[in-house]
Each structure stands twice: as C-alpha cells, then as structure tokens.
C-alpha atoms as a PDB file:
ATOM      1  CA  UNK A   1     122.485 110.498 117.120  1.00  0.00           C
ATOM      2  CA  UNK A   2     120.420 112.955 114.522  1.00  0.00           C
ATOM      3  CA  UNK A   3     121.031 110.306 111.903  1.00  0.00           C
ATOM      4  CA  UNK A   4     119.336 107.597 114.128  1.00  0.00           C
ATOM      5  CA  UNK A   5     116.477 109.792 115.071  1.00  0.00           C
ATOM      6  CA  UNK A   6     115.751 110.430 111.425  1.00  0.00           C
ATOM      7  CA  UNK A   7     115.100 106.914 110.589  1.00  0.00           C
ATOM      8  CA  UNK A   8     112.232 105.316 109.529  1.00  0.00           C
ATOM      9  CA  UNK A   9     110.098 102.022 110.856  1.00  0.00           C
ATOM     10  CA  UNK A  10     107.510  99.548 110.633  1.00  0.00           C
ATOM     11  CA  UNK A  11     104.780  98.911 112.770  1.00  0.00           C
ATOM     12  CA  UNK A  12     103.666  95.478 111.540  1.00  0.00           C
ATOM     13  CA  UNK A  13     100.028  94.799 112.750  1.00  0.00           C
ATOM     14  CA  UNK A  14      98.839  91.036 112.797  1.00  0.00           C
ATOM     15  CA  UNK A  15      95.922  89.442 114.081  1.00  0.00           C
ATOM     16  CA  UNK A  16      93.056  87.564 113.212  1.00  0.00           C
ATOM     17  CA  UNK A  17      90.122  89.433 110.599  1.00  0.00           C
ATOM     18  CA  UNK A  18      88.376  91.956 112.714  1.00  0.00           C
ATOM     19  CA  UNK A  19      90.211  91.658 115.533  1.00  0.00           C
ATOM     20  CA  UNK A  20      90.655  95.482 115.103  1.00  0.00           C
ATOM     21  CA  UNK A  21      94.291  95.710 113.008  1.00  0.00           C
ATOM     22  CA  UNK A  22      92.968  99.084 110.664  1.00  0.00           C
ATOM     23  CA  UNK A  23      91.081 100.569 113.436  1.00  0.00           C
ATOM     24  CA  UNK A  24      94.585 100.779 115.652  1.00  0.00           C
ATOM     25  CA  UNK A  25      96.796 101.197 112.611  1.00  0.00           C
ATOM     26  CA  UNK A  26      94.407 104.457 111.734  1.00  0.00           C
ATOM     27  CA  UNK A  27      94.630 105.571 115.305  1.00  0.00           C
ATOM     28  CA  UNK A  28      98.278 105.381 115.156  1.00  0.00           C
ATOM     29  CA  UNK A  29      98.427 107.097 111.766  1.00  0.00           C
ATOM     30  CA  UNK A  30      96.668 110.146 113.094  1.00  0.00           C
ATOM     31  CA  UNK A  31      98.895 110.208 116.555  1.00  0.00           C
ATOM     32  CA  UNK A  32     102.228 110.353 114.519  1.00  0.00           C
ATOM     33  CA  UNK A  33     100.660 112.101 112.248  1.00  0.00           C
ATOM     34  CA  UNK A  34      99.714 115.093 114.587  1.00  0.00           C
ATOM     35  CA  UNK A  35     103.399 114.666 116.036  1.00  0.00           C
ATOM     36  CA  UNK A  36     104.751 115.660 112.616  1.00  0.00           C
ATOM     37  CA  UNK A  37     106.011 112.092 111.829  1.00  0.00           C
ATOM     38  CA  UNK A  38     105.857 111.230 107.678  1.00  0.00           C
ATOM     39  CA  UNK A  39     104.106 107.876 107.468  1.00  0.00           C
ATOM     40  CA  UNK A  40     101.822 105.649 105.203  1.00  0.00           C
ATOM     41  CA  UNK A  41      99.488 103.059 106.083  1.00  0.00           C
ATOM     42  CA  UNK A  42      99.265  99.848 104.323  1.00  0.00           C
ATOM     43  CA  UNK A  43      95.955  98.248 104.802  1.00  0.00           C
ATOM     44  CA  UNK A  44      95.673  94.717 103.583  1.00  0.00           C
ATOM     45  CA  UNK A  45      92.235  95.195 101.840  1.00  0.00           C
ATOM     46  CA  UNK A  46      93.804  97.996 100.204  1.00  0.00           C
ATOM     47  CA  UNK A  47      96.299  96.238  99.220  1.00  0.00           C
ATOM     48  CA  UNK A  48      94.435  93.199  97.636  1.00  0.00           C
ATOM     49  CA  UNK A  49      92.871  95.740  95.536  1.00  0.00           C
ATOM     50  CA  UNK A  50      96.192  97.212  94.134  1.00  0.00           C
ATOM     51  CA  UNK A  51      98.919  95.645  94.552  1.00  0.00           C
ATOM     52  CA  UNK A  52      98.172  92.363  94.814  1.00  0.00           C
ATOM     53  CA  UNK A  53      94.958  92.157  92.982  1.00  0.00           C
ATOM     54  CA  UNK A  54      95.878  88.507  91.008  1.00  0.00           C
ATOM     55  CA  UNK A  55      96.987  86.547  93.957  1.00  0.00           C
ATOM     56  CA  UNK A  56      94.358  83.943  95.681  1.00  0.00           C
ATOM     57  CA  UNK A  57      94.620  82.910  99.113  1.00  0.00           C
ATOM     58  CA  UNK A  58      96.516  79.811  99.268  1.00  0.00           C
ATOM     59  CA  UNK A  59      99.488  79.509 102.074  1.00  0.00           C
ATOM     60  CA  UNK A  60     101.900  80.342  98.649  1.00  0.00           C
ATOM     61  CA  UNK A  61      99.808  83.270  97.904  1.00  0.00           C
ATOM     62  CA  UNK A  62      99.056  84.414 101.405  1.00  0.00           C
ATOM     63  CA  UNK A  63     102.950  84.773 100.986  1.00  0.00           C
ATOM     64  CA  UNK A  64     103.607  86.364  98.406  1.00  0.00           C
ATOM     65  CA  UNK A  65     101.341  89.268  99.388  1.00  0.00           C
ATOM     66  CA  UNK A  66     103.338  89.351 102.695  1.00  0.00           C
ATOM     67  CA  UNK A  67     106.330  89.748 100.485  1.00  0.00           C
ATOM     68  CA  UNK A  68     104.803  92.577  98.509  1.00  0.00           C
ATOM     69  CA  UNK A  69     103.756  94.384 101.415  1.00  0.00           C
ATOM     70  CA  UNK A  70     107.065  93.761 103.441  1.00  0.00           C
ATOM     71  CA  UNK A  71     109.175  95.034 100.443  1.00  0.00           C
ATOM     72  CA  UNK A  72     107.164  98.384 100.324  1.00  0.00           C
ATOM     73  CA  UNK A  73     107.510  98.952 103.661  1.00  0.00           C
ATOM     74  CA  UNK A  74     111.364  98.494 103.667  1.00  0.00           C
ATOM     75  CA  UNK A  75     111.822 100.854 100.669  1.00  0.00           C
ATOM     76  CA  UNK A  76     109.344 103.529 102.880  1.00  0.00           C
ATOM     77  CA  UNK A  77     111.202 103.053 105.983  1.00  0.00           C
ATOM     78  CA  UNK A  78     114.414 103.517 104.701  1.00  0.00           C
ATOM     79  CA  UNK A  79     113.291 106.836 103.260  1.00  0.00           C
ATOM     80  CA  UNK A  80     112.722 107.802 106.787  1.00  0.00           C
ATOM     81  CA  UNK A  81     108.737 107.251 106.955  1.00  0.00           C
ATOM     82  CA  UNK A  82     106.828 105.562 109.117  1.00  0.00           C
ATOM     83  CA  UNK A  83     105.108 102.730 107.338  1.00  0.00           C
ATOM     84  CA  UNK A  84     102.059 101.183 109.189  1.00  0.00           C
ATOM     85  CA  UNK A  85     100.740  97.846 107.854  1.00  0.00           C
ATOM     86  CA  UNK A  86      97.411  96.090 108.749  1.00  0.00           C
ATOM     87  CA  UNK A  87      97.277  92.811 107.041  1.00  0.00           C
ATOM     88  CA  UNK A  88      96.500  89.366 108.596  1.00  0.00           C
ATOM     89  CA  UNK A  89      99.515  87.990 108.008  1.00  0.00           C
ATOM     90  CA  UNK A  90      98.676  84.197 109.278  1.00  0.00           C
ATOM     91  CA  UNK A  91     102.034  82.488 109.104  1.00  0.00           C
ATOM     92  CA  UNK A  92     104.749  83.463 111.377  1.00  0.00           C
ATOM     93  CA  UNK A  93     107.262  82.398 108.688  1.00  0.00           C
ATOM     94  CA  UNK A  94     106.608  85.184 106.191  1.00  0.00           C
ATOM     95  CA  UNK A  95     106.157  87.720 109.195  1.00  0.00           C
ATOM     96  CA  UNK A  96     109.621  86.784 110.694  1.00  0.00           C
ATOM     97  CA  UNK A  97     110.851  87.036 106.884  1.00  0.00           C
ATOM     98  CA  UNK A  98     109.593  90.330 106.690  1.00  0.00           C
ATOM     99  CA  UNK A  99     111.328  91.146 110.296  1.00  0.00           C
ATOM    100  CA  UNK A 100     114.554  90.346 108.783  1.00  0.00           C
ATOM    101  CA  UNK A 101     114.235  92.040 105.680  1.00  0.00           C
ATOM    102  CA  UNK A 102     113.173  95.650 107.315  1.00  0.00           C
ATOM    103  CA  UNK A 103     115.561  95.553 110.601  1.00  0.00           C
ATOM    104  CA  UNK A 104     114.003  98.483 112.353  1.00  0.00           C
ATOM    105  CA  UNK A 105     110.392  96.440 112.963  1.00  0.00           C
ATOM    106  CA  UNK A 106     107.461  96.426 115.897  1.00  0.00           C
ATOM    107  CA  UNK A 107     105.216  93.557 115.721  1.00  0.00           C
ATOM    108  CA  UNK A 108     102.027  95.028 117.116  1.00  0.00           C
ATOM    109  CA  UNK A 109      99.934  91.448 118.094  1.00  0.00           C
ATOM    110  CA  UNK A 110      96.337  92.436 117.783  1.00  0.00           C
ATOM    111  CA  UNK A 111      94.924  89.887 119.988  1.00  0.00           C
ATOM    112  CA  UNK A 112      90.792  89.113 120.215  1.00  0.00           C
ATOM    113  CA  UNK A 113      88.651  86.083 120.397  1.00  0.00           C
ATOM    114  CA  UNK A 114      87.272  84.645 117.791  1.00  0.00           C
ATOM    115  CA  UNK A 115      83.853  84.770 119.195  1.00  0.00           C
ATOM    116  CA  UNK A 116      84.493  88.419 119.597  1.00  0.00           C
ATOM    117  CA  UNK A 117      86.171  88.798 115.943  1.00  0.00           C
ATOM    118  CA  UNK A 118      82.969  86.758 114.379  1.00  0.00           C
ATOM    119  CA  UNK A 119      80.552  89.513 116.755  1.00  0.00           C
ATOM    120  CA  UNK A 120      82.084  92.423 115.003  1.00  0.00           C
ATOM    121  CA  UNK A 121      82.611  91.308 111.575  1.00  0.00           C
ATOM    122  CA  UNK A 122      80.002  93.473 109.816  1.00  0.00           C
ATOM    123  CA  UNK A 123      80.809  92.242 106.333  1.00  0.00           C
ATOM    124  CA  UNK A 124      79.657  89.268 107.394  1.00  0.00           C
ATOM    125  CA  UNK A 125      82.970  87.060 106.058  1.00  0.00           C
ATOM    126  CA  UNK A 126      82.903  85.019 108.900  1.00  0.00           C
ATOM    127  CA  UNK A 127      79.275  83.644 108.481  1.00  0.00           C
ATOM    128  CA  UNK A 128      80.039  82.688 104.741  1.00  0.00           C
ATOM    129  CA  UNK A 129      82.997  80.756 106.041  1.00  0.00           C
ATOM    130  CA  UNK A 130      81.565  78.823 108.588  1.00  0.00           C
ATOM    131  CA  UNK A 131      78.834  77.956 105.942  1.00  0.00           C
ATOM    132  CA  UNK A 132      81.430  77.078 103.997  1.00  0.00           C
ATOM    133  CA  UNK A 133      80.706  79.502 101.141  1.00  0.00           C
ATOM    134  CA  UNK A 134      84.747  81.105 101.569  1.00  0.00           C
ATOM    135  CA  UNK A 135      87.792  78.525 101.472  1.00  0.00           C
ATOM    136  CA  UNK A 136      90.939  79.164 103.360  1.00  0.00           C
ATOM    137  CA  UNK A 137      89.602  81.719 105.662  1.00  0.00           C
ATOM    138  CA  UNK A 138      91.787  82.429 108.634  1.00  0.00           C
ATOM    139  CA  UNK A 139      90.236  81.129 112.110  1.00  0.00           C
ATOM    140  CA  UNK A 140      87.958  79.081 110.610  1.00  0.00           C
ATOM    141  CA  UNK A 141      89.518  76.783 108.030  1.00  0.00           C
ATOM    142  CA  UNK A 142      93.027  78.038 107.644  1.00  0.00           C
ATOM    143  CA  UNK A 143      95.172  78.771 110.601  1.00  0.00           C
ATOM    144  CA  UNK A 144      96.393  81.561 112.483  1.00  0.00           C
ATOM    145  CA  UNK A 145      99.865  81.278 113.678  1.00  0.00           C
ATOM    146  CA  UNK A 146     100.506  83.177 116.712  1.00  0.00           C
ATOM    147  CA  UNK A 147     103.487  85.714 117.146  1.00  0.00           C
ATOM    148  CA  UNK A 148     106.454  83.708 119.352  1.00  0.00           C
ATOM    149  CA  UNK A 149     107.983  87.198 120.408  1.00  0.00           C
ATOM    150  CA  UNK A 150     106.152  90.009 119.299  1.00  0.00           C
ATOM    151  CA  UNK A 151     107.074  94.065 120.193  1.00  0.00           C
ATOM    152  CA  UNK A 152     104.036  94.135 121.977  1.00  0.00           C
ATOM    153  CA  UNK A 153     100.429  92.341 122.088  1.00  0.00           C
ATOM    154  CA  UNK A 154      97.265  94.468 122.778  1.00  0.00           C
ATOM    155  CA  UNK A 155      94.157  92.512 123.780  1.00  0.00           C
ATOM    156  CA  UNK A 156      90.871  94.373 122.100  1.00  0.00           C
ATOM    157  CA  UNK A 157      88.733  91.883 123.707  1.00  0.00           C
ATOM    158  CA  UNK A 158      89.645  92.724 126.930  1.00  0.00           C
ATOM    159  CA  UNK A 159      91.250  96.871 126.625  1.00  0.00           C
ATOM    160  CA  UNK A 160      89.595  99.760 125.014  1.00  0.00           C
ATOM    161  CA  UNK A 161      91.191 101.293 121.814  1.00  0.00           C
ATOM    162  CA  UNK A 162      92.558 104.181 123.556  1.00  0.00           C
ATOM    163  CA  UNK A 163      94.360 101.942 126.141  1.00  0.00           C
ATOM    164  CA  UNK A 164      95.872  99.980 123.278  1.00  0.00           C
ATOM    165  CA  UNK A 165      96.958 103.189 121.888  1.00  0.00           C
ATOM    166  CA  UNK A 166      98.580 104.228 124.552  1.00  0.00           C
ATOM    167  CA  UNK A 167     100.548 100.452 124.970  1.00  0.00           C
ATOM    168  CA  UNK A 168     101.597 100.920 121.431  1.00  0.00           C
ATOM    169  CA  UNK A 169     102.855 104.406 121.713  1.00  0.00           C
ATOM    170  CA  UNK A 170     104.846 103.610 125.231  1.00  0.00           C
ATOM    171  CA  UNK A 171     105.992 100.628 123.322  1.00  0.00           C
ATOM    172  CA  UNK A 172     107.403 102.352 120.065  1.00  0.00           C
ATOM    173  CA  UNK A 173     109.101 105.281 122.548  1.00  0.00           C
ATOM    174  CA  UNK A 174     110.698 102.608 124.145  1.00  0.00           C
ATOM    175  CA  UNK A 175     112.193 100.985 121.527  1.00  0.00           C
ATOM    176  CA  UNK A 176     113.510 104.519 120.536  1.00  0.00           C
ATOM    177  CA  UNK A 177     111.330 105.159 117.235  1.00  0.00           C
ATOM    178  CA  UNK A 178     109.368 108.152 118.419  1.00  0.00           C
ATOM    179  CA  UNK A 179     112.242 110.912 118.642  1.00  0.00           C
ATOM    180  CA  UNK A 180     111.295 114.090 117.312  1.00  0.00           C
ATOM    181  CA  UNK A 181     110.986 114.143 113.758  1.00  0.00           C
ATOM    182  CA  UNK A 182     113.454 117.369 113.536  1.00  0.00           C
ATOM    183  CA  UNK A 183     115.419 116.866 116.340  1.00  0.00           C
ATOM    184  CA  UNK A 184     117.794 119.450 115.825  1.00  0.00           C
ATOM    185  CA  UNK A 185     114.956 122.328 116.544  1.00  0.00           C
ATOM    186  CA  UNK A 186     116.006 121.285 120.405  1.00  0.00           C
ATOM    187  CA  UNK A 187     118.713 122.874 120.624  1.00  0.00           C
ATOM    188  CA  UNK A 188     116.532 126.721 120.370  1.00  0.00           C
ATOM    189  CA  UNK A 189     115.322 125.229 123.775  1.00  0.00           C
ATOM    190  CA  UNK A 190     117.450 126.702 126.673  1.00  0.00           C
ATOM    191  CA  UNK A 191     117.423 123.999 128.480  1.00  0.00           C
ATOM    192  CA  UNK A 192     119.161 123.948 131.792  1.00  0.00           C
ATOM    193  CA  UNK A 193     122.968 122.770 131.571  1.00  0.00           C
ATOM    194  CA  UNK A 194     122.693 120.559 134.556  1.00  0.00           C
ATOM    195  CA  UNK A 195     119.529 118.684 132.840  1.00  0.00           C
ATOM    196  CA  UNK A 196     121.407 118.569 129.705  1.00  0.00           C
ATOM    197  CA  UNK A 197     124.171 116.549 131.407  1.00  0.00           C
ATOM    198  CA  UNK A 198     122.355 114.066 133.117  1.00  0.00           C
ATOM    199  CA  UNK A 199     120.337 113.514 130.466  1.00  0.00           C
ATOM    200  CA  UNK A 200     122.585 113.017 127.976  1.00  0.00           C
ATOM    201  CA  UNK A 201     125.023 110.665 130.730  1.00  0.00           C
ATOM    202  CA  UNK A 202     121.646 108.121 131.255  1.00  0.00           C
ATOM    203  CA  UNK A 203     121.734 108.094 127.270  1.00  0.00           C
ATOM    204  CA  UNK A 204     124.897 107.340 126.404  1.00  0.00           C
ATOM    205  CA  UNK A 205     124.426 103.890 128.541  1.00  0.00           C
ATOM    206  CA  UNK A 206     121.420 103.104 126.336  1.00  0.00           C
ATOM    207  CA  UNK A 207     121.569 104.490 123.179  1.00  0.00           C
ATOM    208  CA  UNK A 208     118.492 103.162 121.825  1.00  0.00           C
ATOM    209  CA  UNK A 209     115.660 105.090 124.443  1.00  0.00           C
ATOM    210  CA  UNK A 210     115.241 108.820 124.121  1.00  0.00           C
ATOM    211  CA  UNK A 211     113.576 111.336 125.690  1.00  0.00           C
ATOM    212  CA  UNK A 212     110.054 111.269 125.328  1.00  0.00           C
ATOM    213  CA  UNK A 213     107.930 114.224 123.780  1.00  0.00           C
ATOM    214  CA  UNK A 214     106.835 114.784 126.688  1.00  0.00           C
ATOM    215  CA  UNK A 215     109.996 115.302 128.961  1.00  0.00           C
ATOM    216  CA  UNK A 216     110.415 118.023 125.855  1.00  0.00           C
ATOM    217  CA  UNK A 217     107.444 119.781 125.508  1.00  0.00           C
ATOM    218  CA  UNK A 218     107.309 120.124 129.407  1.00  0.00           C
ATOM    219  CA  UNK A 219     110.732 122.077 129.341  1.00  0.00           C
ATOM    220  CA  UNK A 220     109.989 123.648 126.430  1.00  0.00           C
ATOM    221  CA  UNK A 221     106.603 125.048 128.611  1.00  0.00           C
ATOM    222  CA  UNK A 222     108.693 126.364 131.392  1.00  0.00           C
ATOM    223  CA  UNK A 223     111.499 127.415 129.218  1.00  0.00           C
ATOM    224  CA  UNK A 224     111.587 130.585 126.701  1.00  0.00           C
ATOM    225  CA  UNK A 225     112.808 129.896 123.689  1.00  0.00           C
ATOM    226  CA  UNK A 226     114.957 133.048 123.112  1.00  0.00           C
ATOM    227  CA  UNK A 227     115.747 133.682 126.964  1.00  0.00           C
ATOM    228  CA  UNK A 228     116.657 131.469 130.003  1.00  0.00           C
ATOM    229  CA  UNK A 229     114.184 131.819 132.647  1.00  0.00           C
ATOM    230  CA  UNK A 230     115.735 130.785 135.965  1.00  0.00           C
ATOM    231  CA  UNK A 231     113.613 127.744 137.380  1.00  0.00           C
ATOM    232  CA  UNK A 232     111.979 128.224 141.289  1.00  0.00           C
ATOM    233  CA  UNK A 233     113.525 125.234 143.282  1.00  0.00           C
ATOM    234  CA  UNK A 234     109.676 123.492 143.382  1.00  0.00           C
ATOM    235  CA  UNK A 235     110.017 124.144 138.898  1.00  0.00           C
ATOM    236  CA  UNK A 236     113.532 122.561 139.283  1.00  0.00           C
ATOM    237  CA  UNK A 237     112.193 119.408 141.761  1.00  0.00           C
ATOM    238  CA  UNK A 238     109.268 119.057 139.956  1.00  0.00           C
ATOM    239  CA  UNK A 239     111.123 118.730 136.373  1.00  0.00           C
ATOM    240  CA  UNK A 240     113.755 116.302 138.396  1.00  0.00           C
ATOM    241  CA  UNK A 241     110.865 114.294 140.239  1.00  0.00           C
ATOM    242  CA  UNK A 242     109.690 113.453 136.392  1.00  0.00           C
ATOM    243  CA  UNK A 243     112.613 112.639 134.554  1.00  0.00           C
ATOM    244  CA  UNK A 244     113.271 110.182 137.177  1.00  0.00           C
ATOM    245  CA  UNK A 245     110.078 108.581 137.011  1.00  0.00           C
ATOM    246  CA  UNK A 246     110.399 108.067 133.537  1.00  0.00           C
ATOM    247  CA  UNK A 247     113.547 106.568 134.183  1.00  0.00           C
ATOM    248  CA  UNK A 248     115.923 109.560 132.940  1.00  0.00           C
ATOM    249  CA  UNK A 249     117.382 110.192 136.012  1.00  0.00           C
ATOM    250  CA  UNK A 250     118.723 107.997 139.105  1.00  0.00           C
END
C-alpha cells in the first residue's frame, strides 16, 4: 500500500481559452502544495514559450504540443510528483492519447461559456479572432472537442473558484491520489485498535480510496502522539459518526 500512496499523477486541465484552466491549476498547486505534495505545473503559455516555441497552431501542431506536454508529465509522475497541466488541449484524440500514455490521469473539464470566456479574456485574443486578425483560434474558428468521460467537470460560469476547488480536491481523494505524501509517519499516531481494524477491513474491499486528511488530522487532534489518551464515549461516537459519513464505516 506505501508504494501506491507514493505515486505520482496528472491532473490534466482542458477547456476553452479563459475559461479559467491556470487560475484552478494555481489554486490546486498551492493546496497540494501546503499538504506537502511535490508537484509542477505546466501552463500551456508557458509552455509555447519553451518547449514548444517552433510549433504553429494547426490540428498537427496543436498535437504535437499535446505530445510534448503529455510526455513531461509522464516522466514527472512517475517520479512520484504531481504534475498539473493547463493547456487547451482542443481535440479529444490527443487528450485520450495522453490518458493512455500516463495511466494514473484526472481530466479536470473546465467548463464556461463562450460569452463568458470572450467577457474575461483581458488579452483581448478573442476580439482579434472574431475580427479575423488570429487563424485557428479555438471557439471561434477551430473547434473545441468536448471531454466524452472526463474525472470531473467544474462549471466556472455557473460555481465560484473555491467551490470548484473543493469538487476537484473531493474528486482526486476519491480516486485515491491524495494519500499522505509520507504515509508511514501514521503509524507515530496511536490510533485506537478498534478504528484501525475497521478501517483497514472497508479498505481492503476498495483498494483504490483512502482515508482522507482529514479523518487523520482529526485523530491525530484527539490523539497524543507519544501516549494513548483514552477517548470519552461522545470522542469515540463522534470519531465513529464521521468515518461513517465519509463512507469508512457501515
């Protein structure tokens, strides 16, 4: 189990320009960040400057640079990091093709209408296209392929950041990539043997969802970490009443 929990992923952000992809993926950094999680974000701007400064934007291009990015983030996740990327990504051909080649993968949909994507653009990109000074612009005259079956989609048209935060984060704990990033300090925790049972019984059936940080750093509150402190039977129904609403215990 510590060899799963020390694995890497990819948090593949795709949505039309402005629809608020780096905004969420720099949210996100700073979360995982602040939870002791290694990471990197690749922002697709970013990226056109460096590492794909030659390419154009034709669908063969548009590609290519989907390619590039995918390839980096295998190589980071596989060194156990977190890589984040925020690129358009129009075609659901090269996304899926980056699915496959990265395996552990969360396609974050950043949904928004275009109305509301052409309101926020303050670089002013979308203007130029619709007056036809920018060719092959996605949403106006090159297309935007939808995700079939993404991870999750967020709506920024219709949530607020934070709530989309919060979807993504409930999203990657499901899908078990937010374990502690040194999950063997748990075992300092004294937890109670009776928790430690159940808990690790409701596991075993589903190996891929672990406890949340927050089951631990609740027990680790009313817990000493040198000592057992006996619980109060409201402390022990309390901790109970939580792990089964987060679906722990039966």
């Amino acid at each position: 189990m510590a060899d799963m929990l020390n694995k890497g992923f990819v948090v593949w952000f795709t949505g039309l320009p402005s629809s608020g992809k780096s905004t969420l993926a720099g949210l996100l950094a700073q979360e995982l960040a602040r939870r002791g999680l290694p990471l990197e974000v690749l922002d697709g701007d970013e990226v056109r400057q460096r590492l794909t400064k030659g390419l154009g934007f034709s669908k063969e291009d548009r590609d290519e640079n989907i390619r590039r990015i995918a390839f980096v983030a295998k190589l980071l996740s596989r060194n156990n990091v977190c890589a984040i990327t925020a690129a358009i990504s129009p075609y659901r051909s090269a996304r899926d093709e980056a699915r496959g080649e990265i395996g552990r993968f969360a396609e974050v949909y950043v949904k928004c209408r275009l109305e509301t994507c052409i309101a926020r653009d303050v670089k002013g990109l979308y203007r130029r296209a619709l007056a036809g000074e920018i060719s092959n612009f996605t949403g106006i005259s090159d297309p935007y392929e939808e995700p079939l079956n993404p991870e999750l989609v967020v709506e920024t048209d219709q949530e607020s950041t934070e709530a989309s935060l919060r979807k993504i984060l409930a999203r990657l704990d499901e899908l078990g990539y937010l374990a502690l990033s040194h999950p063997q300090e748990m075992t300092h925790v004294p937890i109670p043997t009776y928790l430690v049972q159940k808990i690790k019984a409701r596991l075993d059936g589903e190996p891929r969802k672990n406890p949340s940080t927050y089951i631990v750093e609740m027990l680790s509150g009313l817990l000493a970490e040198e000592e057992f402190v006996a619980l109060t039977v409201e402390e022990k129904a309390g901790i109970e009443a939580r792990l089964k609403a987060l679906g722990y215990l039966e």
